[in-house]
PDB file of N, CA and C in Angstrom:
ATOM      1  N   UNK A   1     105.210  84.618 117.657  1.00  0.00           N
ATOM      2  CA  UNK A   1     104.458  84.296 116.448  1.00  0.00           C
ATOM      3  C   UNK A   1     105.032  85.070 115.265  1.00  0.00           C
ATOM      4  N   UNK A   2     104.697  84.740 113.952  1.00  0.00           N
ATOM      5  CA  UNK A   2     105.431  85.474 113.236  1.00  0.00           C
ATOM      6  C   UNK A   2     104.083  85.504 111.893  1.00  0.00           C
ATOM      7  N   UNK A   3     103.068  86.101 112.348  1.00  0.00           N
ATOM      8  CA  UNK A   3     101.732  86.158 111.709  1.00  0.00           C
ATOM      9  C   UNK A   3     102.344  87.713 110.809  1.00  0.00           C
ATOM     10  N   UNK A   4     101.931  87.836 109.488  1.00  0.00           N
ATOM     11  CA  UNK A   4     102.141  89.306 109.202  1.00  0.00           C
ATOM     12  C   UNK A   4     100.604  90.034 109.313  1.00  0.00           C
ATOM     13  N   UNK A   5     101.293  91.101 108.977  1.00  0.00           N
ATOM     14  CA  UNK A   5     100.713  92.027 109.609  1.00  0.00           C
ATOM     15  C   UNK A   5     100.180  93.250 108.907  1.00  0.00           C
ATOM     16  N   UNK A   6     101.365  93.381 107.589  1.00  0.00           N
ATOM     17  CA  UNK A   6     101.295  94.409 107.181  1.00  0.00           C
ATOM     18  C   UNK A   6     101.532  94.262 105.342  1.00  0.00           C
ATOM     19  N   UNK A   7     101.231  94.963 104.662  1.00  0.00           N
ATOM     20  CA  UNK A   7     101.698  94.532 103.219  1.00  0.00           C
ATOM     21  C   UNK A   7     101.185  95.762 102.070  1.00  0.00           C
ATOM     22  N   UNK A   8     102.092  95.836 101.335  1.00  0.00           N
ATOM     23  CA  UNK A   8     102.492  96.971 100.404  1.00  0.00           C
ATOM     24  C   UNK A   8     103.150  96.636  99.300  1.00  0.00           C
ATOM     25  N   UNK A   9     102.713  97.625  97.915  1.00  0.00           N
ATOM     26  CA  UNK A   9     103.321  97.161  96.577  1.00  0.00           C
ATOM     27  C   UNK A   9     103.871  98.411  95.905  1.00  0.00           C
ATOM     28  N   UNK A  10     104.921  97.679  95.434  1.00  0.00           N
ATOM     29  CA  UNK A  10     105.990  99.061  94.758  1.00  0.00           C
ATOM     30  C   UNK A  10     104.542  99.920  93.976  1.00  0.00           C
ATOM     31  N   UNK A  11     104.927 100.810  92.917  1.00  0.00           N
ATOM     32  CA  UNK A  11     104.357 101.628  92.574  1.00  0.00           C
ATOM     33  C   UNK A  11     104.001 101.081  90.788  1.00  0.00           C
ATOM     34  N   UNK A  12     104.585 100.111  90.754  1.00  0.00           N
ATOM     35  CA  UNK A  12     104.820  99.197  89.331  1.00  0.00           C
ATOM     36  C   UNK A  12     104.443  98.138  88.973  1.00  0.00           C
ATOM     37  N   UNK A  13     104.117  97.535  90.672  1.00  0.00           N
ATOM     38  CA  UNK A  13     102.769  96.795  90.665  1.00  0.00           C
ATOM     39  C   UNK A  13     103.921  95.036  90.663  1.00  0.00           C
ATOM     40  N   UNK A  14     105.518  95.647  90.630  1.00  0.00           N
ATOM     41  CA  UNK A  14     106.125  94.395  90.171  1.00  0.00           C
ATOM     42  C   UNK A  14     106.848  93.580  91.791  1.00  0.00           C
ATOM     43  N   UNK A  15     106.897  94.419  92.677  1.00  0.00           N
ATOM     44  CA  UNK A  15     106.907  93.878  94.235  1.00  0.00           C
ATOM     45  C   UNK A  15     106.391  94.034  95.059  1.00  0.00           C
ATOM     46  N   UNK A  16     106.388  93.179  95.988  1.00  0.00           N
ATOM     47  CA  UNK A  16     105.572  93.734  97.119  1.00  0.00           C
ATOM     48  C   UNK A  16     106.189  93.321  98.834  1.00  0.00           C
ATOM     49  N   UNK A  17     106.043  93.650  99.455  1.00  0.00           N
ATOM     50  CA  UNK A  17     106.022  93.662 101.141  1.00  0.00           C
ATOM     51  C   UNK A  17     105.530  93.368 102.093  1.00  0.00           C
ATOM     52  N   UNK A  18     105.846  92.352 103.109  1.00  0.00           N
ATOM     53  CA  UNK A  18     105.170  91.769 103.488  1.00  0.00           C
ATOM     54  C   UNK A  18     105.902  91.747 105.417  1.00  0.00           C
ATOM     55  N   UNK A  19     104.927  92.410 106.254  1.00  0.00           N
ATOM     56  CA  UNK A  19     105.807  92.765 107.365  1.00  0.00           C
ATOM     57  C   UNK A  19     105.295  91.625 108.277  1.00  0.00           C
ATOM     58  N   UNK A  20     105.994  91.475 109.800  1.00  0.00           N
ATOM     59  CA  UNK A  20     105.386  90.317 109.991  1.00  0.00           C
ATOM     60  C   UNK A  20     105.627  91.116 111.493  1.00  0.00           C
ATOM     61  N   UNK A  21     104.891  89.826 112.856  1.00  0.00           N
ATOM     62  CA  UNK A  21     104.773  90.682 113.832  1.00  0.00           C
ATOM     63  C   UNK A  21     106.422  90.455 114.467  1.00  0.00           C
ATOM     64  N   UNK A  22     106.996  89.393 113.945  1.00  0.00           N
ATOM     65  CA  UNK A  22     108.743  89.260 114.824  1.00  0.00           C
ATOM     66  C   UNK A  22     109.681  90.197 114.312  1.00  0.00           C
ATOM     67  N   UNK A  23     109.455  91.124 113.120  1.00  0.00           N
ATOM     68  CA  UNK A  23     109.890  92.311 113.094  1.00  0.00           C
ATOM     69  C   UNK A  23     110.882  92.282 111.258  1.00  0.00           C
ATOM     70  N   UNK A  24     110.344  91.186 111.138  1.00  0.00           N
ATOM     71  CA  UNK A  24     110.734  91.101 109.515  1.00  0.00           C
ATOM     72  C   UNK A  24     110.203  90.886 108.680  1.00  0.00           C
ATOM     73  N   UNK A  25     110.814  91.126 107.482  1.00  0.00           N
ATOM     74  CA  UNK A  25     110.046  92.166 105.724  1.00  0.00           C
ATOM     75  C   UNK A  25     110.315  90.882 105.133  1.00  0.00           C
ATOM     76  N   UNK A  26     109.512  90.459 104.480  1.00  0.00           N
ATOM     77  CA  UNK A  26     109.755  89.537 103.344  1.00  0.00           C
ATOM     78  C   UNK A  26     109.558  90.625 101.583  1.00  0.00           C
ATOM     79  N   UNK A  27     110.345  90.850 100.987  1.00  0.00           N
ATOM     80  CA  UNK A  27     109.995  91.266 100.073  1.00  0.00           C
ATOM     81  C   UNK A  27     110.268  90.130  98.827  1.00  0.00           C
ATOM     82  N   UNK A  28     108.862  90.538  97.775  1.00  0.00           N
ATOM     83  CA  UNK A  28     108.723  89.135  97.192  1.00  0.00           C
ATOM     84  C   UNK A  28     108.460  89.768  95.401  1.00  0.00           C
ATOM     85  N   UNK A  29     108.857  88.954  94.971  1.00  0.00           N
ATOM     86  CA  UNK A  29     108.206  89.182  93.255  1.00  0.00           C
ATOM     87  C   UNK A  29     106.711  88.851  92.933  1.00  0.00           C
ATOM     88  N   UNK A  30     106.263  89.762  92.386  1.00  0.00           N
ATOM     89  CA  UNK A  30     104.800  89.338  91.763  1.00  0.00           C
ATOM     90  C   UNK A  30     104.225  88.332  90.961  1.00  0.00           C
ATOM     91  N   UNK A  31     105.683  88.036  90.138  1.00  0.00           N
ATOM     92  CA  UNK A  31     105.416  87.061  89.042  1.00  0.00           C
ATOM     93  C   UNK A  31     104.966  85.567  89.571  1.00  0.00           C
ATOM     94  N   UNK A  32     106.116  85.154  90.708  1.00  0.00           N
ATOM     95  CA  UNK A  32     106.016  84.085  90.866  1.00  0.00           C
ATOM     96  C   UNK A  32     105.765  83.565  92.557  1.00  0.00           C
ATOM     97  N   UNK A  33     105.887  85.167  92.890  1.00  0.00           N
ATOM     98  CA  UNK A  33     105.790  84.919  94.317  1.00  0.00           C
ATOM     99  C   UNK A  33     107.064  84.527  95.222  1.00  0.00           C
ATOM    100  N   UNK A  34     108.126  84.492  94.706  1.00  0.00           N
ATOM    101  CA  UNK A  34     109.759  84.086  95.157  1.00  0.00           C
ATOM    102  C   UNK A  34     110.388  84.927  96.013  1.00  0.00           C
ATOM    103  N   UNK A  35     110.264  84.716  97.454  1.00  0.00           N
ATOM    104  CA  UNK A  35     111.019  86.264  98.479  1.00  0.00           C
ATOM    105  C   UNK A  35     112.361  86.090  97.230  1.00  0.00           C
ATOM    106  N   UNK A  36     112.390  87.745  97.561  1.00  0.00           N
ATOM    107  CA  UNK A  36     113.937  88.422  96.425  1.00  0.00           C
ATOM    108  C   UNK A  36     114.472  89.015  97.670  1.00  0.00           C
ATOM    109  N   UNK A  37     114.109  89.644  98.736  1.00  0.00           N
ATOM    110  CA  UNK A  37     114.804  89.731 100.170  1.00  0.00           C
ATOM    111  C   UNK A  37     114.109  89.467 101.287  1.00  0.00           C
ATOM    112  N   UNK A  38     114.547  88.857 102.601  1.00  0.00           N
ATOM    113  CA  UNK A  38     114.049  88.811 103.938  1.00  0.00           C
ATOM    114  C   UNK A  38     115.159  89.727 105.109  1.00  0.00           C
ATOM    115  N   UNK A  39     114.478  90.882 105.188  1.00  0.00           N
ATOM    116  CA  UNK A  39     114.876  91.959 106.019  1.00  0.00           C
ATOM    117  C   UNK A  39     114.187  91.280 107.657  1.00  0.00           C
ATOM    118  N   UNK A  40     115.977  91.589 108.526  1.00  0.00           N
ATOM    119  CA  UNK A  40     115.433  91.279 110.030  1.00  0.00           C
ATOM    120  C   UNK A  40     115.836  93.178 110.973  1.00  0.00           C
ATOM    121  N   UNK A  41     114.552  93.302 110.598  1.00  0.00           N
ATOM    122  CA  UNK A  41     115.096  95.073 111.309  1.00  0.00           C
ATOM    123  C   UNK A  41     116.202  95.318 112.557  1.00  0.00           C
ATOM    124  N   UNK A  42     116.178  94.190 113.724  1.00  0.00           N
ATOM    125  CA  UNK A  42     116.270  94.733 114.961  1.00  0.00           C
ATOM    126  C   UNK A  42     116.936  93.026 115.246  1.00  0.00           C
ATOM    127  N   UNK A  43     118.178  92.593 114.917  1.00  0.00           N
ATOM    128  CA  UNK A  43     118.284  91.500 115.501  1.00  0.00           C
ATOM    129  C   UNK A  43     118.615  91.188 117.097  1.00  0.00           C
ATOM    130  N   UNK A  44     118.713  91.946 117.579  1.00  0.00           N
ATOM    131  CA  UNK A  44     118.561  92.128 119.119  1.00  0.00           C
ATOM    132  C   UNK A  44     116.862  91.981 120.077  1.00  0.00           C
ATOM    133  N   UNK A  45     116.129  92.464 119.046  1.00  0.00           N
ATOM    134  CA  UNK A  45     114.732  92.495 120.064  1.00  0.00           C
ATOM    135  C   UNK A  45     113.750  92.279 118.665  1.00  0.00           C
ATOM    136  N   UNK A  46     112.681  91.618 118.651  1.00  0.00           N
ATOM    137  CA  UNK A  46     111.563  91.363 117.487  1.00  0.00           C
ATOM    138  C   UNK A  46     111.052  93.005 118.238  1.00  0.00           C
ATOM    139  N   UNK A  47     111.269  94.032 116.094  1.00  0.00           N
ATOM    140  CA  UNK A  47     110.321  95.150 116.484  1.00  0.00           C
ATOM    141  C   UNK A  47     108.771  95.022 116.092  1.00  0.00           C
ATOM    142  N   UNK A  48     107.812  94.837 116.383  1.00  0.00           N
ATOM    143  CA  UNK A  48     106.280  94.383 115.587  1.00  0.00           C
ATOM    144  C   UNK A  48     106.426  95.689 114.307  1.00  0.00           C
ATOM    145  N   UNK A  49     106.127  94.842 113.348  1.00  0.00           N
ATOM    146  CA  UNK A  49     105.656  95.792 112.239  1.00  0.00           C
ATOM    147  C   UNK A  49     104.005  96.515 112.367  1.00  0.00           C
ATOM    148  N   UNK A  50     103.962  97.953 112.381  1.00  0.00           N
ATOM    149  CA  UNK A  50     102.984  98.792 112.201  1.00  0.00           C
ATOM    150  C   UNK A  50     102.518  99.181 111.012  1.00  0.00           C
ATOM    151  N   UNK A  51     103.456  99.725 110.302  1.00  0.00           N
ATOM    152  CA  UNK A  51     103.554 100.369 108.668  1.00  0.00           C
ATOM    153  C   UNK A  51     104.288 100.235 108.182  1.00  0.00           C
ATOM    154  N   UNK A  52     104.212 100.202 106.765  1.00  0.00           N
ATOM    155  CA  UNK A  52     105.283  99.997 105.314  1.00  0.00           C
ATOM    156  C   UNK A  52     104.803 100.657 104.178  1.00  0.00           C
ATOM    157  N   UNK A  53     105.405 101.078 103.252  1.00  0.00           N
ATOM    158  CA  UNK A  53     105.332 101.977 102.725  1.00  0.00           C
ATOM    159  C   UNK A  53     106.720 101.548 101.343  1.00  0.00           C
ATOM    160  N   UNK A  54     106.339 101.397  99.843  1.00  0.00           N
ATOM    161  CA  UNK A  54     107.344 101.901  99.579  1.00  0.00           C
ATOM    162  C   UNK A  54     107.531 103.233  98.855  1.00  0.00           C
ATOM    163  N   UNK A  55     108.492 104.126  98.514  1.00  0.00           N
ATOM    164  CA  UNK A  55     108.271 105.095  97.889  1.00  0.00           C
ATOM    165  C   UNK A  55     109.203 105.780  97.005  1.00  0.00           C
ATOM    166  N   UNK A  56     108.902 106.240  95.619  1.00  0.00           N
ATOM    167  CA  UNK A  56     109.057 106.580  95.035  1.00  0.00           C
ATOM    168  C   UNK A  56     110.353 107.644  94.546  1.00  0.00           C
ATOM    169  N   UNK A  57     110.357 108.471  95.781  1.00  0.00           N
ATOM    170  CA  UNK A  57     111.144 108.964  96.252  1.00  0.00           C
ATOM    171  C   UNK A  57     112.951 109.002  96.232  1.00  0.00           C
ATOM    172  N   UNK A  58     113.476 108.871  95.727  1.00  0.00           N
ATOM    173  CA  UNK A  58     114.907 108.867  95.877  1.00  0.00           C
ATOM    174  C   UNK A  58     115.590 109.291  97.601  1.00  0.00           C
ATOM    175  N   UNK A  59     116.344 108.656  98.581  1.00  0.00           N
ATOM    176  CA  UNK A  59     116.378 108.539  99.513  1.00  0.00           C
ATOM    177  C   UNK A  59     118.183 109.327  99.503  1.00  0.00           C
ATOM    178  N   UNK A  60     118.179 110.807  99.978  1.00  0.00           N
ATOM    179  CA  UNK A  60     119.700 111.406  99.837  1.00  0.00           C
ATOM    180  C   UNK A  60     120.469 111.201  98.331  1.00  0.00           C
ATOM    181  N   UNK A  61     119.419 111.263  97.159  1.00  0.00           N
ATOM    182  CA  UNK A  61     119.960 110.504  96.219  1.00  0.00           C
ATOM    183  C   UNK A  61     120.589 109.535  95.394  1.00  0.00           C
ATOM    184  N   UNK A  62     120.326 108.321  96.471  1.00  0.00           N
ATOM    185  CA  UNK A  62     120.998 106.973  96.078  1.00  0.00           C
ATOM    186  C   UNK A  62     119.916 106.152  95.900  1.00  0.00           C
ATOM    187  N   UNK A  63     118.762 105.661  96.431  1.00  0.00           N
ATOM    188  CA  UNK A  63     117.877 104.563  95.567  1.00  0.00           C
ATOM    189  C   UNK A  63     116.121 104.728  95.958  1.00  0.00           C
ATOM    190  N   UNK A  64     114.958 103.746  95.360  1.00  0.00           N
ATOM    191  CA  UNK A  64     114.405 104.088  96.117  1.00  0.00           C
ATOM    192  C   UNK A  64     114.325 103.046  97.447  1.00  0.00           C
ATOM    193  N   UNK A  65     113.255 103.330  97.938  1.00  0.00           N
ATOM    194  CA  UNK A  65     113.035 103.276  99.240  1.00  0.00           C
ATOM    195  C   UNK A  65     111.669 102.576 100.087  1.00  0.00           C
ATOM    196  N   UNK A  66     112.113 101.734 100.541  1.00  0.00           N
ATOM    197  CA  UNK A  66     111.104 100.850 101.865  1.00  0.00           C
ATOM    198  C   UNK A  66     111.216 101.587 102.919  1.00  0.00           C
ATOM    199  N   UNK A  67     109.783 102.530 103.453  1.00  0.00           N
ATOM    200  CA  UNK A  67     109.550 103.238 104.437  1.00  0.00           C
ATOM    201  C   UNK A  67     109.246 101.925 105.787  1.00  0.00           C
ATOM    202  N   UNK A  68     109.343 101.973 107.039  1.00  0.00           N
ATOM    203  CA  UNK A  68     108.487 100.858 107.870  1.00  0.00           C
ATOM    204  C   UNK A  68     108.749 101.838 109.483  1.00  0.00           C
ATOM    205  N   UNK A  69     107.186 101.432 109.495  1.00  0.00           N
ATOM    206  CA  UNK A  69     107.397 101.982 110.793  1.00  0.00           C
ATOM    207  C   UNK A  69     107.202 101.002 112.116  1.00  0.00           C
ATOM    208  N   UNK A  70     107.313 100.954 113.079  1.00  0.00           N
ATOM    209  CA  UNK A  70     107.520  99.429 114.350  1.00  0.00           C
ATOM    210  C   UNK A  70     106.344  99.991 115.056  1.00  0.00           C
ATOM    211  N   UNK A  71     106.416  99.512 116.307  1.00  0.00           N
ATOM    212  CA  UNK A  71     105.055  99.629 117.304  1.00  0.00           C
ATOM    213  C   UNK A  71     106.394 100.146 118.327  1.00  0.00           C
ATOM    214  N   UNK A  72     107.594 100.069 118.123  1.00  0.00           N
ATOM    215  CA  UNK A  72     108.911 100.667 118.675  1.00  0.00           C
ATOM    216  C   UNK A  72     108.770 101.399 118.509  1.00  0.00           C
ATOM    217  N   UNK A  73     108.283 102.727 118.132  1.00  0.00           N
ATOM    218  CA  UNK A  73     108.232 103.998 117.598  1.00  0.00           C
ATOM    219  C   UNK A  73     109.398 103.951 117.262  1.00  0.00           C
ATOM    220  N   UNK A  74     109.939 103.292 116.376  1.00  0.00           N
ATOM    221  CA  UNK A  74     110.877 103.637 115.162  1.00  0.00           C
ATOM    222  C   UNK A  74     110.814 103.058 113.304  1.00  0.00           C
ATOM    223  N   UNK A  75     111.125 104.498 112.908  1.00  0.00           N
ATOM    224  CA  UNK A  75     110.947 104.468 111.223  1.00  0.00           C
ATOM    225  C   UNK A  75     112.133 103.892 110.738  1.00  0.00           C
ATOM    226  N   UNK A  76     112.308 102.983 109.923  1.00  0.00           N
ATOM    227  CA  UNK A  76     113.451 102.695 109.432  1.00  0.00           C
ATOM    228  C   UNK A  76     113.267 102.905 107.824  1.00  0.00           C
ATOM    229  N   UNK A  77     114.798 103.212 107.679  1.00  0.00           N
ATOM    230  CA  UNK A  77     114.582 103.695 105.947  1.00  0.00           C
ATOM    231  C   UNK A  77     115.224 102.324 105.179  1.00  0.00           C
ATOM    232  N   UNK A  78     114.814 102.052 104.638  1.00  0.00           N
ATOM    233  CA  UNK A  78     115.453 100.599 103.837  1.00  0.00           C
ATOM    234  C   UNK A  78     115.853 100.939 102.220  1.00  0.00           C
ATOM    235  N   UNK A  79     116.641 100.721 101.681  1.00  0.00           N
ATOM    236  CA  UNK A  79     117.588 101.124 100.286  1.00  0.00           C
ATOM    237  C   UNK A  79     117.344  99.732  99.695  1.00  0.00           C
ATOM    238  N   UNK A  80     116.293  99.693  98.429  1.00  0.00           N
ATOM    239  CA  UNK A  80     116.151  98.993  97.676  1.00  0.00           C
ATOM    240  C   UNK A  80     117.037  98.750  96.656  1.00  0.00           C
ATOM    241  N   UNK A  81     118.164  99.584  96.573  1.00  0.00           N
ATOM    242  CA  UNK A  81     119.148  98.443  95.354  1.00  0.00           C
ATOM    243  C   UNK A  81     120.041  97.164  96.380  1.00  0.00           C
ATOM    244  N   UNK A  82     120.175  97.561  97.720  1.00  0.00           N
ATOM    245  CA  UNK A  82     120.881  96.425  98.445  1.00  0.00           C
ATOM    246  C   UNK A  82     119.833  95.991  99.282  1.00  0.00           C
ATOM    247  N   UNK A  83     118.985  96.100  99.604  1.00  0.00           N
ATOM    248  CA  UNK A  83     117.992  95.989 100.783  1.00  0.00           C
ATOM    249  C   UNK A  83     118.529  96.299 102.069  1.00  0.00           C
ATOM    250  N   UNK A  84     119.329  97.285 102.274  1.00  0.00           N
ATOM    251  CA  UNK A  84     119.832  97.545 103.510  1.00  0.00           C
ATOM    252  C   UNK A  84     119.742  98.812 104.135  1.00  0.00           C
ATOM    253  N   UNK A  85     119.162  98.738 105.778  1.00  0.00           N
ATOM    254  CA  UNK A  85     118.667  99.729 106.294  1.00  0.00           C
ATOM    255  C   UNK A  85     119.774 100.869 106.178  1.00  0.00           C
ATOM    256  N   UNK A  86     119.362 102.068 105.780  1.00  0.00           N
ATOM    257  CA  UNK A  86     120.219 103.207 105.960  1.00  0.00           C
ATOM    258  C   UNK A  86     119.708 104.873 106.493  1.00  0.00           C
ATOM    259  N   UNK A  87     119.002 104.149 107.478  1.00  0.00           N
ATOM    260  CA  UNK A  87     118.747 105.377 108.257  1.00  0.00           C
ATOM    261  C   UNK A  87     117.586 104.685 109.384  1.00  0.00           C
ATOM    262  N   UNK A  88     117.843 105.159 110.551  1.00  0.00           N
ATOM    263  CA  UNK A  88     116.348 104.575 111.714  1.00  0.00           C
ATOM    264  C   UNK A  88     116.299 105.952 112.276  1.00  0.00           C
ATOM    265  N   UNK A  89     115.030 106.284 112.634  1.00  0.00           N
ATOM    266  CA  UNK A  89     114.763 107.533 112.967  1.00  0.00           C
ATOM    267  C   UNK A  89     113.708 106.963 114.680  1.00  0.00           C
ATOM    268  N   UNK A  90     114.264 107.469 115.400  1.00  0.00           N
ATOM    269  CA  UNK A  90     113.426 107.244 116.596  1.00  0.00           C
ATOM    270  C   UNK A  90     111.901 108.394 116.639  1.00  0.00           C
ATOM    271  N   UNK A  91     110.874 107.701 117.099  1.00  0.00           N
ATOM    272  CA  UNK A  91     109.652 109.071 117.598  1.00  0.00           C
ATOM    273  C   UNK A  91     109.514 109.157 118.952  1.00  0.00           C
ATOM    274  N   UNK A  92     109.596 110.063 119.421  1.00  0.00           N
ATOM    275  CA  UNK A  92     109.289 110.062 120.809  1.00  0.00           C
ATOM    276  C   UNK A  92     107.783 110.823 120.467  1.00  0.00           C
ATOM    277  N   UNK A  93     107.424 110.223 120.044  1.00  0.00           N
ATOM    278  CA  UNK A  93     105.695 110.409 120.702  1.00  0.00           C
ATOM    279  C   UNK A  93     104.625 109.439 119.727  1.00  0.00           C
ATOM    280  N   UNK A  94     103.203 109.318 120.054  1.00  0.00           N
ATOM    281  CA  UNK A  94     102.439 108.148 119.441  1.00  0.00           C
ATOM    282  C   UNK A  94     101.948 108.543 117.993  1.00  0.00           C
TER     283      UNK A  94
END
């Protein structure tokens, strides 16, 4: 199924996020509602989206940043000037 699940808005009120349970981000414009990216986290296995987050934050000093966390216990860091993941952090615990 690919029901979402999860959903979050920049800090500017001008995008927003939209996680789904097959393990991908639709990120969309406010104005008109037009996905501007569709992120597939894990093309090997659907990770379920848990949390999203975007933040403010500057990420190693290159952009900001789409936090998401899976039901995989893994965080992935996503770089909003390309939309591309640049960092997955595993949790070993709940």
């Amino acid at each position: 199924s690919n029901s979402a699940v999860q959903a979050c808005w920049t800090s500017d009120g001008l995008r927003f996020a939209i996680g789904f349970e097959n393990g991908s981000i639709s990120i969309r414009d406010k104005e008109n509602d037009k996905e501007i990216k569709n992120i597939v986290l894990n093309t090997q296995t659907e990770e379920r989206i848990w949390s999203l987050t975007f933040s403010s934050t500057k990420h190693h000093n290159k952009d900001y940043t789409l936090i998401v966390g899976t039901w995989g216990k893994n965080i992935y860091i996503i770089e909003l000037f390309n939309y591309s993941i640049v960092e997955i952090k595993k949790l070993n615990y709940d």
